[in-house]
N, C-alpha and C. Protein backbone atom coordinates (compact mmCIF):
# COMPACT_ATOMS: atom_id res chain seq x y z
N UNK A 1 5.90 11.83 -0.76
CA UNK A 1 6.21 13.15 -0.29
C UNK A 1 7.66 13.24 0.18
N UNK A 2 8.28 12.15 0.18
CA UNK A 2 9.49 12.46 1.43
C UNK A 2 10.32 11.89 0.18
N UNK A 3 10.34 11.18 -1.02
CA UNK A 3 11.25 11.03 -1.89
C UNK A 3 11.81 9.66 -1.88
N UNK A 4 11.20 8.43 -0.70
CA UNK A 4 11.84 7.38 -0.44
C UNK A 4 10.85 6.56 -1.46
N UNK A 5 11.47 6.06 -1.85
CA UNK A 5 10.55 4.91 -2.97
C UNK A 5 10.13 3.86 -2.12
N UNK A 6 8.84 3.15 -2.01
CA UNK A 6 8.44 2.21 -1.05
C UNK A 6 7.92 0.83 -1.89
N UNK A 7 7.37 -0.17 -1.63
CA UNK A 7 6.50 -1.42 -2.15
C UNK A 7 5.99 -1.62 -1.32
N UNK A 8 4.81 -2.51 -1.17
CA UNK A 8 4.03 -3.56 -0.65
C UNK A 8 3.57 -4.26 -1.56
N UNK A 9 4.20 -5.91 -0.64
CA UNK A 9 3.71 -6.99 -1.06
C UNK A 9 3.20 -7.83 -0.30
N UNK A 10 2.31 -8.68 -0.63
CA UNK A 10 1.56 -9.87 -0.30
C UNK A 10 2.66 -10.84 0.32
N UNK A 11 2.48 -11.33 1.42
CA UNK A 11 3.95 -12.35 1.73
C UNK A 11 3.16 -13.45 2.65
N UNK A 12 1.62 -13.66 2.79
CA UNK A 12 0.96 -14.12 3.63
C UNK A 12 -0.65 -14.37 3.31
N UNK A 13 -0.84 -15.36 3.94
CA UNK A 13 -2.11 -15.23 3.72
C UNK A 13 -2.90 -15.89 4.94
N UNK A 14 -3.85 -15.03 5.94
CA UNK A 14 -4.76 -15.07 7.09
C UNK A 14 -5.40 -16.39 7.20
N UNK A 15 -4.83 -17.46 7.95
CA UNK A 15 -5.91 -18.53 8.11
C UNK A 15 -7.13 -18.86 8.32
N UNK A 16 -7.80 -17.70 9.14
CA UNK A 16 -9.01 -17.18 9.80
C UNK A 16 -10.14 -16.56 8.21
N UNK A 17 -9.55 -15.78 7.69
CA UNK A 17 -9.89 -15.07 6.91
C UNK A 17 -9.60 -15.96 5.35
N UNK A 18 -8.27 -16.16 5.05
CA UNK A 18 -7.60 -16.26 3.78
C UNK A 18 -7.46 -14.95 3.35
N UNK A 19 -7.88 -13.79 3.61
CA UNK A 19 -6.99 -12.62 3.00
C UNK A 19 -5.60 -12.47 3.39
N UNK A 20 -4.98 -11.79 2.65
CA UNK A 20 -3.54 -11.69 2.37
C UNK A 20 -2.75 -10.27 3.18
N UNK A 21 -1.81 -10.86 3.49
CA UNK A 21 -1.42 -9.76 4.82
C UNK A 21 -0.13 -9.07 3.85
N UNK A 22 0.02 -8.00 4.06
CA UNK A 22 1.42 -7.41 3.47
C UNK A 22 2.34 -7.03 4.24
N UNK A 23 3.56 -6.54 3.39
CA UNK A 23 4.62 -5.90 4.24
C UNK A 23 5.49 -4.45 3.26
N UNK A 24 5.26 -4.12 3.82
CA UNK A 24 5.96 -2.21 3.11
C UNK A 24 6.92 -2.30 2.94
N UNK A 25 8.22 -2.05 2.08
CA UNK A 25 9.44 -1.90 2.10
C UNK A 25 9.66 -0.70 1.71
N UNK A 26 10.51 0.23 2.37
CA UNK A 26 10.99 1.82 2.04
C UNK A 26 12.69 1.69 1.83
N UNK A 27 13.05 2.05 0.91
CA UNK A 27 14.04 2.14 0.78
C UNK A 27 14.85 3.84 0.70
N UNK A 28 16.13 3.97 0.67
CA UNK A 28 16.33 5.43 0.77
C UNK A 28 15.92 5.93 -0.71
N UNK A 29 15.92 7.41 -0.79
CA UNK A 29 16.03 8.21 -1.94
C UNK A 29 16.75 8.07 -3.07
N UNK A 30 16.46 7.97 -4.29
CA UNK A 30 17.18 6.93 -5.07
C UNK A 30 17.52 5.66 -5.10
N UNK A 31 16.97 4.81 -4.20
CA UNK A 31 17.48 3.33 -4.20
C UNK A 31 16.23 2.28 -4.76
N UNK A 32 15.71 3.06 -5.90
CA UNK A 32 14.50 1.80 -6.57
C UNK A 32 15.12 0.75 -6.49
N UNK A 33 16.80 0.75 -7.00
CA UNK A 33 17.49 -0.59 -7.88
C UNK A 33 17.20 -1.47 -6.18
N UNK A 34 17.68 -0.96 -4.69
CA UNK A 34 17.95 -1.92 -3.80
C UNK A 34 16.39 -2.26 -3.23
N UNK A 35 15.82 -1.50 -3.49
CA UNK A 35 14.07 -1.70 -3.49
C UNK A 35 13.72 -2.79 -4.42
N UNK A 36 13.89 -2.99 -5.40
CA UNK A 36 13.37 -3.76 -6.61
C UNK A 36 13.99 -5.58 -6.11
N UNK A 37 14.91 -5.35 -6.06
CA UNK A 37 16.14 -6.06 -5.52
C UNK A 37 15.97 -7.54 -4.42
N UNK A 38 15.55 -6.59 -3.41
CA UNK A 38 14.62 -6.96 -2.14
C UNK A 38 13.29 -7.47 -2.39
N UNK A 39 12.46 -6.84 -3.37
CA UNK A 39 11.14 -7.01 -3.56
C UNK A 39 11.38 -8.58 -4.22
N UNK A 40 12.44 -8.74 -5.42
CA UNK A 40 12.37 -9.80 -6.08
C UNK A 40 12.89 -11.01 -5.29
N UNK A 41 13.75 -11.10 -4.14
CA UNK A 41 14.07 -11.82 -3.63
C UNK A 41 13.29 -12.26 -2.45
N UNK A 42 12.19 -11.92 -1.99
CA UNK A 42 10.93 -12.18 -1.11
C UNK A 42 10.27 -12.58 -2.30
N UNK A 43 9.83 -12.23 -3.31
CA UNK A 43 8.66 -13.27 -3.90
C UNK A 43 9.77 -14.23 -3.95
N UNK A 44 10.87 -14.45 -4.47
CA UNK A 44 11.28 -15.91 -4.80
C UNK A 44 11.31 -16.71 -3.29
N UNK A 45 11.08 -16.14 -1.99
CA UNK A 45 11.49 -16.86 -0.89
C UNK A 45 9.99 -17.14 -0.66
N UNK A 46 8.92 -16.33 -0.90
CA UNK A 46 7.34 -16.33 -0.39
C UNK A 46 6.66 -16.04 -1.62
N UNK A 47 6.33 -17.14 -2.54
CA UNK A 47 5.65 -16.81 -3.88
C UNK A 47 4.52 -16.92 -3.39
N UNK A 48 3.62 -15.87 -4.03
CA UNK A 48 1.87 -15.50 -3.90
C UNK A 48 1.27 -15.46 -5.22
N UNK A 49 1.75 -15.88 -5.95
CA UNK A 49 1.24 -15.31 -7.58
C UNK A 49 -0.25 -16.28 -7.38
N UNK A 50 0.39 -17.36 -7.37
CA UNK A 50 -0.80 -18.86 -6.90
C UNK A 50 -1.97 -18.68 -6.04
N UNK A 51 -1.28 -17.61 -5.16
CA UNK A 51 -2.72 -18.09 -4.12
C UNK A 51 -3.87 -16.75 -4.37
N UNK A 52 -4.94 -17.33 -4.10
CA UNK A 52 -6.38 -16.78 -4.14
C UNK A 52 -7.48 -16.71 -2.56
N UNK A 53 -7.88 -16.00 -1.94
CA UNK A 53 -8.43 -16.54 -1.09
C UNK A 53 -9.90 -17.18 -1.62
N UNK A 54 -10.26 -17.86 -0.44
CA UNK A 54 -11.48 -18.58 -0.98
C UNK A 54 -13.02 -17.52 -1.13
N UNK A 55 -13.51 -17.92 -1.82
CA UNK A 55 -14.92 -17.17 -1.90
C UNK A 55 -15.85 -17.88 -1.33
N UNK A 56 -16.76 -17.53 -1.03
CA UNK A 56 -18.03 -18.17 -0.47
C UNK A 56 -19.12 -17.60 -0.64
């Protein structure tokens, strides 16, 4: 509604639980490129692709 392009990603995962905690990033109006940017440089610092929580 407000025109700011946002993400959430996975950057965590709950010891208690194993579900996966996120974090929102908003960037200004027009700034996908510094949004995208940011997004790619947190997975390379906190990769999640790997993890799964456990089932039971």
């Amino acid at each position: 509604m407000t025109g700011q392009p946002a993400i959430s990603l996975p950057v965590h995962h709950d010891d208690a639980s194993g579900l996966p905690v996120g974090v929102q990033i908003v960037a200004a109006p027009w700034r996908e490129d510094l949004l995208l940017q940011v997004a790619h440089l947190l997975e390379q610092a906190l990769p999640w692709t790997g993890r799964r929580p456990p089932v039971s």
